[in-house]
Protein backbone atom coordinates (compact mmCIF):
# COMPACT_ATOMS: atom_id res chain seq x y z
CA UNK A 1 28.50 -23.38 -16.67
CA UNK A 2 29.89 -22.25 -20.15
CA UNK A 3 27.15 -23.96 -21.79
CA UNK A 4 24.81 -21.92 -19.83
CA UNK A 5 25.99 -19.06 -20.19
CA UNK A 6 26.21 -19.71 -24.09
CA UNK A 7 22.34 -20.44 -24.18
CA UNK A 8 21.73 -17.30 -22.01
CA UNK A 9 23.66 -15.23 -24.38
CA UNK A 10 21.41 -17.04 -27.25
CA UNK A 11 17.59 -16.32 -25.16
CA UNK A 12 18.92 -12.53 -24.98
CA UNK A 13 19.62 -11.92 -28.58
CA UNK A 14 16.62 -14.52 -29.54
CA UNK A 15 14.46 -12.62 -26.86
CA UNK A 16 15.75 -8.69 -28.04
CA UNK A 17 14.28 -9.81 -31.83
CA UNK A 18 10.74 -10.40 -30.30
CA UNK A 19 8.11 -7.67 -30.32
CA UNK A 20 5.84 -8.84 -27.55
CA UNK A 21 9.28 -9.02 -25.45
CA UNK A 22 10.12 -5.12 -26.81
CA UNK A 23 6.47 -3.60 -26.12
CA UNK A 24 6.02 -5.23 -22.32
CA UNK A 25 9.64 -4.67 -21.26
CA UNK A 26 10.26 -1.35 -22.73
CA UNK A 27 7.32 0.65 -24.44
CA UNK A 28 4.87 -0.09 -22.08
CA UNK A 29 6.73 0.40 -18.74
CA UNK A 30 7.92 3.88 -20.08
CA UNK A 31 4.64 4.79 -20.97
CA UNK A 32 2.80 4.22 -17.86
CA UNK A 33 5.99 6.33 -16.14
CA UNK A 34 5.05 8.99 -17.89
CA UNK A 35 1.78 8.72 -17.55
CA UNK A 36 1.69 8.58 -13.69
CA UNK A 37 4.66 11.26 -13.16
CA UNK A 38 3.99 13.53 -15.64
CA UNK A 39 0.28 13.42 -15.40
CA UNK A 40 -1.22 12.03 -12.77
CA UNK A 41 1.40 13.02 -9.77
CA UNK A 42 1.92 16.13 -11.91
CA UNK A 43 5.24 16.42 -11.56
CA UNK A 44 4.92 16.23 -7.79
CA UNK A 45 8.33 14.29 -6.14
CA UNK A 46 6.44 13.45 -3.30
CA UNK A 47 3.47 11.89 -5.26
CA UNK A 48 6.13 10.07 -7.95
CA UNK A 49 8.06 8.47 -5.29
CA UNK A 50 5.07 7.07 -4.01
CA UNK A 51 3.67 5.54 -7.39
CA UNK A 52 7.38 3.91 -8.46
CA UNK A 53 6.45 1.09 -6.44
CA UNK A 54 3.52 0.46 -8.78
CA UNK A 55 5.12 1.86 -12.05
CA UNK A 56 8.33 -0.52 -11.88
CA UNK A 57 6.44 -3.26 -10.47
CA UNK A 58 4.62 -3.17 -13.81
CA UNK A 59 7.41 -3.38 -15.41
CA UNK A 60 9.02 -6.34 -13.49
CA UNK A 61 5.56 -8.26 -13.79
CA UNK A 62 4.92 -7.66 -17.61
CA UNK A 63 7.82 -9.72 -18.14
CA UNK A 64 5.95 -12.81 -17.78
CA UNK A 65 3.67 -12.26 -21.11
CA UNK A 66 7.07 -11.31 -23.22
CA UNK A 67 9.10 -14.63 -22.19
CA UNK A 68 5.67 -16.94 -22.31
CA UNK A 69 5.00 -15.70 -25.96
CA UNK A 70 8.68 -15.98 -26.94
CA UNK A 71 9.00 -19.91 -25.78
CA UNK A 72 5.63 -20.76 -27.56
CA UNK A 73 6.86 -18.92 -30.46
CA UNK A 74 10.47 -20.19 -30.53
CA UNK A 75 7.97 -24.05 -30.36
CA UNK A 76 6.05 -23.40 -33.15
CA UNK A 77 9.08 -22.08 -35.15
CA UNK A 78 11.03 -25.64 -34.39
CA UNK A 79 13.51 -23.45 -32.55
CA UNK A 80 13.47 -25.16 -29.28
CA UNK A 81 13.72 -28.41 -31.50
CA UNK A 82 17.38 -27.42 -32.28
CA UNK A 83 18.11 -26.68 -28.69
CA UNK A 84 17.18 -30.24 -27.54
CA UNK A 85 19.50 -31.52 -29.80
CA UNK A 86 22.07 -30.27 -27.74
CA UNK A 87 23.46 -31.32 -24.55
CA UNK A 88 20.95 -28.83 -22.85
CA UNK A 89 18.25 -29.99 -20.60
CA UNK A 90 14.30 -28.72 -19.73
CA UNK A 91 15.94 -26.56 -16.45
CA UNK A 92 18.88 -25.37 -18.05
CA UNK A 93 16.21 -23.71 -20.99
CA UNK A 94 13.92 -22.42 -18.37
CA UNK A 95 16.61 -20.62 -16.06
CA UNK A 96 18.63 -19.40 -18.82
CA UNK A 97 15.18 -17.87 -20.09
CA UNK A 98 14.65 -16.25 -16.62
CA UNK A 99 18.25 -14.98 -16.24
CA UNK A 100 18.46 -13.42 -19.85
CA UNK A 101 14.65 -11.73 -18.98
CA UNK A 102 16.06 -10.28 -15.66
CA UNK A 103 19.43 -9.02 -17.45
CA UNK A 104 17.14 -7.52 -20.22
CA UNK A 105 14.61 -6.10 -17.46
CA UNK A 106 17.23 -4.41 -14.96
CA UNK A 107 17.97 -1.69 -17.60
CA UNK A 108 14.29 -0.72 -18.05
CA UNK A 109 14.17 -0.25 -13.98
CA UNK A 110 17.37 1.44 -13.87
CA UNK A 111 16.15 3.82 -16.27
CA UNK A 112 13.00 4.32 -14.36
CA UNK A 113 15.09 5.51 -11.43
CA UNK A 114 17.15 7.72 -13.38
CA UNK A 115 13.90 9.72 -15.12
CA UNK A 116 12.39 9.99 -11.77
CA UNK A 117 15.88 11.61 -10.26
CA UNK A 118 16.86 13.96 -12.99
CA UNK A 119 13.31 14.93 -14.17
CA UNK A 120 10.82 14.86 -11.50
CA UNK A 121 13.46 15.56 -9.13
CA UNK A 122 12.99 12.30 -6.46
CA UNK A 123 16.09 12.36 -3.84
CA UNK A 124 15.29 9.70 -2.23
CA UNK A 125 14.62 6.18 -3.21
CA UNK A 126 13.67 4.87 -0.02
CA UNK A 127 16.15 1.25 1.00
CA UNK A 128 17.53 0.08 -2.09
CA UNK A 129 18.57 -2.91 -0.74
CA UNK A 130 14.90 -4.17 0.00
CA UNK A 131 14.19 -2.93 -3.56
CA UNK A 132 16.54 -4.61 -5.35
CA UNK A 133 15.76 -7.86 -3.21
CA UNK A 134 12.16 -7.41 -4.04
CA UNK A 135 12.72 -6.79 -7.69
CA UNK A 136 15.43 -9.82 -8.36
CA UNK A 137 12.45 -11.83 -6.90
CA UNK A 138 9.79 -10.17 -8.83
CA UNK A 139 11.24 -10.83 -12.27
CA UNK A 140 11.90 -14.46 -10.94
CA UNK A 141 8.75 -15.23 -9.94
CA UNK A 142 6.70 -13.74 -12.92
CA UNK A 143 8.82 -15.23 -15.39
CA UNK A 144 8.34 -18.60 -14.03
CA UNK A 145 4.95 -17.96 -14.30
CA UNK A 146 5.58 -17.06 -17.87
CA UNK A 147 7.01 -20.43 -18.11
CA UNK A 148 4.05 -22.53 -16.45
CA UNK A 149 1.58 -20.42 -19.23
CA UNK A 150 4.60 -21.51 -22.11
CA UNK A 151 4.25 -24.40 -21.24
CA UNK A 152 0.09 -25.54 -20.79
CA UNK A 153 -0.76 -23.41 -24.44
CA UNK A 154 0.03 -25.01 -27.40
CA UNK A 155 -0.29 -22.18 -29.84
CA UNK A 156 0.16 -18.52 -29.92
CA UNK A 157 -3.45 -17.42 -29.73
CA UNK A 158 -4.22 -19.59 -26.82
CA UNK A 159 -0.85 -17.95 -24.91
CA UNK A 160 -2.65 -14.76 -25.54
CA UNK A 161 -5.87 -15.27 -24.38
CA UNK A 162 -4.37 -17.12 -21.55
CA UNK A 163 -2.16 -13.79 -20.81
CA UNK A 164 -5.12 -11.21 -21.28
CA UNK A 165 -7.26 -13.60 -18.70
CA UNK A 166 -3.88 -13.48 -15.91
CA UNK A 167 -3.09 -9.84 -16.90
CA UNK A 168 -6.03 -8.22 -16.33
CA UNK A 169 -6.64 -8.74 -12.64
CA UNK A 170 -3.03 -8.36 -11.78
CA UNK A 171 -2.96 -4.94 -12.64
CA UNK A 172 -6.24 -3.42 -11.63
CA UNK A 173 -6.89 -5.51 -8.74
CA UNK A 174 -3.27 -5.16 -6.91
CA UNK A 175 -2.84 -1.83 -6.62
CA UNK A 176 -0.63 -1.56 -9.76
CA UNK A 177 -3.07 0.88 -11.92
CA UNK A 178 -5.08 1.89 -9.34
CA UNK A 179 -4.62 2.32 -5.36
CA UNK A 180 -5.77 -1.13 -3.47
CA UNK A 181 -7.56 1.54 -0.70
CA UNK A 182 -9.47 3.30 -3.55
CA UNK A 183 -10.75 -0.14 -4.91
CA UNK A 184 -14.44 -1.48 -3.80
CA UNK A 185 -14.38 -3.76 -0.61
CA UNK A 186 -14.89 -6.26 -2.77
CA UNK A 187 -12.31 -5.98 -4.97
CA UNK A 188 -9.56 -4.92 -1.55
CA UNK A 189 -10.79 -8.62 -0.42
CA UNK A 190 -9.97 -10.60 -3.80
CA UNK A 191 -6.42 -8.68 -4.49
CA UNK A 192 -5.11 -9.72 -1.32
CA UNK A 193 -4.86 -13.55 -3.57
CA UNK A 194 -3.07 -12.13 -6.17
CA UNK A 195 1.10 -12.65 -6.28
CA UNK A 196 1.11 -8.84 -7.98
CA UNK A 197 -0.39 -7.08 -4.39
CA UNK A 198 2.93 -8.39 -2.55
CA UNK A 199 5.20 -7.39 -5.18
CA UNK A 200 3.29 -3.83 -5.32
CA UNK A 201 2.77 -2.97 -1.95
CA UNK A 202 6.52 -4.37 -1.15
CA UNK A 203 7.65 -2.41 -4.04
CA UNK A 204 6.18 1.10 -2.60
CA UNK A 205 6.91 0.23 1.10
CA UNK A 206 10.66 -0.20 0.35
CA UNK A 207 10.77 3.15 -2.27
CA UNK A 208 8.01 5.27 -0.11
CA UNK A 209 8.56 4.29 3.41
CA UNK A 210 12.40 3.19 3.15
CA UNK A 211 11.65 -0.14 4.70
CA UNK A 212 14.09 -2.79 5.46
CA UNK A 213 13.75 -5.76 3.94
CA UNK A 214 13.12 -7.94 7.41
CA UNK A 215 10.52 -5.88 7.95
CA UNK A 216 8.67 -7.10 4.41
CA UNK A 217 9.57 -11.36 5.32
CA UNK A 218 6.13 -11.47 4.17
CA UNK A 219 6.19 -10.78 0.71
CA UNK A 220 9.78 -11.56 0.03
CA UNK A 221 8.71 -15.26 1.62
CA UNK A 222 5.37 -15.51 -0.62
CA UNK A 223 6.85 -14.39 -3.54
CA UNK A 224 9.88 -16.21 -3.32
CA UNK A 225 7.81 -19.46 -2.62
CA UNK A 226 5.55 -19.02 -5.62
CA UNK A 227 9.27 -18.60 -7.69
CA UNK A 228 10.51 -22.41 -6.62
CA UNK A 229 6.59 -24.05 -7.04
CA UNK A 230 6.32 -21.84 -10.65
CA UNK A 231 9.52 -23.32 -11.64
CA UNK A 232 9.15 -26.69 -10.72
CA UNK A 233 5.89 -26.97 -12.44
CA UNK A 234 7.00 -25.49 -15.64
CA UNK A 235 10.41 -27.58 -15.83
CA UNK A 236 7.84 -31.01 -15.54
CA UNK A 237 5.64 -29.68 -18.23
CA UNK A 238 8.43 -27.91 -20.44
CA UNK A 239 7.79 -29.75 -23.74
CA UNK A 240 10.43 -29.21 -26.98
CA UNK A 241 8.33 -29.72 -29.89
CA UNK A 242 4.89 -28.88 -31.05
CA UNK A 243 3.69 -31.73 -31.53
CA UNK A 244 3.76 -33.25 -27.80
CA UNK A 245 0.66 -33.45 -26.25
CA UNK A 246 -0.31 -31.64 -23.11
CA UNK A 247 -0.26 -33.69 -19.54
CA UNK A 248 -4.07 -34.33 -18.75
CA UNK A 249 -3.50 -33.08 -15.08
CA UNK A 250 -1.06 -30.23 -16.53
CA UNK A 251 -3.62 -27.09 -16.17
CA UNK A 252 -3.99 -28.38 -12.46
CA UNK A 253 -0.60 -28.36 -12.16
CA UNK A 254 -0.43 -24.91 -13.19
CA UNK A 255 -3.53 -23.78 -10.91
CA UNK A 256 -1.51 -25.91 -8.08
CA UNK A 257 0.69 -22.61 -8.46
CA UNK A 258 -1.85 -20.28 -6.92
CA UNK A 259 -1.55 -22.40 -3.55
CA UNK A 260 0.79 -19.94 -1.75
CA UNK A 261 -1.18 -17.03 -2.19
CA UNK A 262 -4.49 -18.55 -1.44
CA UNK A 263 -3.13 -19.63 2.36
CA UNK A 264 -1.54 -16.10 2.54
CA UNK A 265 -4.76 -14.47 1.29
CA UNK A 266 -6.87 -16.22 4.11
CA UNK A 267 -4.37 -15.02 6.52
CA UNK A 268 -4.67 -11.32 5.52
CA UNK A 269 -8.05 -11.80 5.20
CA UNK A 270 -8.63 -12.00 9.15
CA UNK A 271 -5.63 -9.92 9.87
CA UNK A 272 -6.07 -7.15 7.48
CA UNK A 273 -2.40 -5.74 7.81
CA UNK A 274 -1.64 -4.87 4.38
CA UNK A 275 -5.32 -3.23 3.94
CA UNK A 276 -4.83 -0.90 6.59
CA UNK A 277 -1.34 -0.70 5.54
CA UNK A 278 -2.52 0.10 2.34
CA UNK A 279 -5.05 2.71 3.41
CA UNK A 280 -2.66 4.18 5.57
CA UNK A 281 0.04 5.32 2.76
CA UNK A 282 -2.59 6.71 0.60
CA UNK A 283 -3.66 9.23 3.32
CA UNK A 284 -0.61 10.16 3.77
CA UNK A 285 0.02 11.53 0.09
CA UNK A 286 -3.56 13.21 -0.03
CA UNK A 287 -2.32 16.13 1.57
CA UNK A 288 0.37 16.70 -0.49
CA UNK A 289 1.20 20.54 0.31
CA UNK A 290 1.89 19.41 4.12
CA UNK A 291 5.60 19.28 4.46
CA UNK A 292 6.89 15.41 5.07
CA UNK A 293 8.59 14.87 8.20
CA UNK A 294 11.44 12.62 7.96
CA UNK A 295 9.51 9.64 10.28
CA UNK A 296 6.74 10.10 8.67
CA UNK A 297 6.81 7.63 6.54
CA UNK A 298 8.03 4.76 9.01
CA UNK A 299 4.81 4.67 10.99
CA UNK A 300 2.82 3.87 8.20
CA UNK A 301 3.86 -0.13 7.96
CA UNK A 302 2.51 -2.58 10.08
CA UNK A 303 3.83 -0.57 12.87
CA UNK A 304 2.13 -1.21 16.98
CA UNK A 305 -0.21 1.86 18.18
CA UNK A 306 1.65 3.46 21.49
CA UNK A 307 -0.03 4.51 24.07
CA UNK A 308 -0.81 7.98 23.93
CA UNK A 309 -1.97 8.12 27.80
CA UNK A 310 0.00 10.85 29.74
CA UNK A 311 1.99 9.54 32.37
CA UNK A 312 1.05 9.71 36.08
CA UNK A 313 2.48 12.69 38.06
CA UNK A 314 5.27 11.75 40.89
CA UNK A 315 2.75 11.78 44.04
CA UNK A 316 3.80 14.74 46.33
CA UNK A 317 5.71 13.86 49.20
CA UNK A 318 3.47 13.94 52.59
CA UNK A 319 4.99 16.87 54.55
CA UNK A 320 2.11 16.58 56.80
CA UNK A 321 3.28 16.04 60.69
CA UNK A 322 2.62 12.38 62.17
C-alpha cells in the first residue's frame, strides 16, 4: 500500500506538469460552464441545473484524452522505463493513474458546483449521493478507457487521432453538447451505444430530477461494467517501453470493450426508456417562466402512466319497496 500510494503521489505531480491533462481537466470544463450558464441558460437556475448533468459530465469524460496522452508521453520519454525497474507492476501503474486522475478531477467538479450556487444561484443539486456514485464511476470508467487507447497507439500523433475519432461522437451524439431529444432520429438511435449517454443522462437525472441512485441500476451497472472490461484489457496490453510491439489481436481487444453498450443499446433500442426519458426532461425546461412544482421533476424518469379514469360512484342504495 505505501508503494502505491508513493506512485500515486508521483502520476499527480507527473500528470499536473502535462498540458493536454491541464486544458481537458480544467480549461475546457470551465469554459463550456460558462458557456452554457452564462449564455445559453442565460443565467436561468432552472435551465443551469438542468445542463450540469451535461457540463460536469464533460468534464469527468475528458479525462480519458489527458491520462491516454500522458502514459504515451511518459513511453516515449523512457519514463515508464524507470518505473518498471521498480517493484511496481502493469495494475499497480494503471490504478494509480486512475486514482491520481479522479483526485485531480474532483476539484474541477467541486468547483463546478460552487459557480453554479454562488453565481447562477442553483439551491438545489438534486441527490448527491447518486451524483457522486455516478461521477466516482464516470472518471473510472473513462480513464480506463484512456488506458486501453495508451496502450494500442504507439506514438503521440496516433493517440491523438485515435482521441479526436472517440471524442467526437461522445460529445455530440450523447447529449453532452447538444440535447439527445433535439438530435435527428438517426442520431437518438446510434447514441443510445455510446458509454457517454448513460453517464449524461444519469448525470442530469440525479442533479435535475433528484433521483436515487436504485432508481438509475441501469447506468451505474453499464458503466461500472465497461470500468472492470476497460481495465482488464488495458492491464494485458499495458506495455513499458517503446519499443514493444503491439499484440496482433490488441485493437480487437480494445473494440471487445464496446460489448456492454452494444447489448444495452439493443435493449433500449426496443424499449426506448431513456428516449422518452430524454424527451420528457427537455419539455419540461421549455417553458421556463412556469413555476416548478416540487414533484415535478420525479415523474419525468421512467416512471408508470396512472390511470387517470375517474372512479365509479357508490351505487345508490335501492329504497324502492319489495
Amino acid at each position: 500500500m505505501k508503494h502505491f500510494l508513493t506512485l500515486t503521489r508521483m502520476r499527480i505531480r507527473l500528470t499536473l506538469r502535462n498540458k493536454m491533462f491541464l486544458f481537458f481537466s480544467v480549461i475546457m470544463p470551465f469554459g463550456f460552464f460558462f458557456l452554457y450558464a452564462g449564455i445559453i441558460a442565460k443565467g436561468d437556475p432552472r435551465i443551469v441545473r438542468f445542463l450540469l448533468g451535461p457540463v460536469i459530465a464533460m468534464a469527468v469524460m475528458g479525462s480519458f484524452w489527458g491520462l491516454s496522452a500522458s502514459l504515451v508521453t511518459f513511453r516515449e520519454q523512457g519514463i515508464l522505463r524507470r518505473f518498471h525497474v521498480s517493484p511496481v507492476t502493469a495494475a499497480d501503474m494503471l490504478a494509480s493513474s486512475i486514482v491520481a486522475n479522479y483526485v485531480l478531477t474532483i476539484p474541477t467538479v467541486v468547483s463546478e458546483l460552487l459557480l453554479a450556487r454562488f453565481i447562477f444561484h442553483v439551491r438545489d443539486f438534486g441527490n448527491l449521493l447518486s451524483f457522486a456514485i455516478l461521477v466516482t464511476i464516470g472518471v473510472i470508467s473513462f480513464a480506463s478507457m484512456g488506458l486501453v487507447v495508451a496502450s494500442v497507439t504507439n506514438t503521440m500523433q496516433e493517440t491523438q487521432v485515435l482521441n479526436q475519432l472517440i471524442w467526437l461522437p461522445l460529445i455530440f451524439l450523447s447529449g453532452a453538447t447538444i440535447p439527445l431529444s433535439s438530435l435527428p432520429k438517426v442520431a437518438q438511435n446510434f447514441g443510445i451505444f455510446l458509454p457517454a449517454t448513460y453517464l449524461v443522462w444519469g448525470l442530469q437525472a440525479s442533479i435535475f430530477s433528484s433521483l436515487a441512485i436504485w432508481k438509475l441500476w441501469i447506468e451505474v451497472s453499464a458503466l461500472l461494467a465497461w470500468a472492470i472490461l476497460t481495465f482488464f484489457v488495458a492491464s494485458q496490453l499495458f506495455r513499458w517501453e517503446p519499443e514493444s510491439k503491439i499484440p496482433r489481436n490488441a485493437k480487437l481487444w480494445a473494440a471487445a470493450t464496446a460489448l456492454p453498450f452494444l447489448f444495452l443499446g439493443v435493449w433500449e433500442h426496443s424499449s426506448g426508456s431513456l428516449l422518452m426519458d430524454a424527451r420528457a426532461a427537455y419539455r419540461s425546461i421549455e417553458n421556463s417562466d412556469r413555476p416548478e412544482r416540487p414533484s415535478e421533476t420525479e415523474k419525468i424518469y421512467r416512471a408508470t402512466p396512472k390511470s387517470t379514469r375517474p372512479a365509479e360512484p357508490p351505487s345508490a342504495p335501492n329504497d324502492s319497496p319489495n
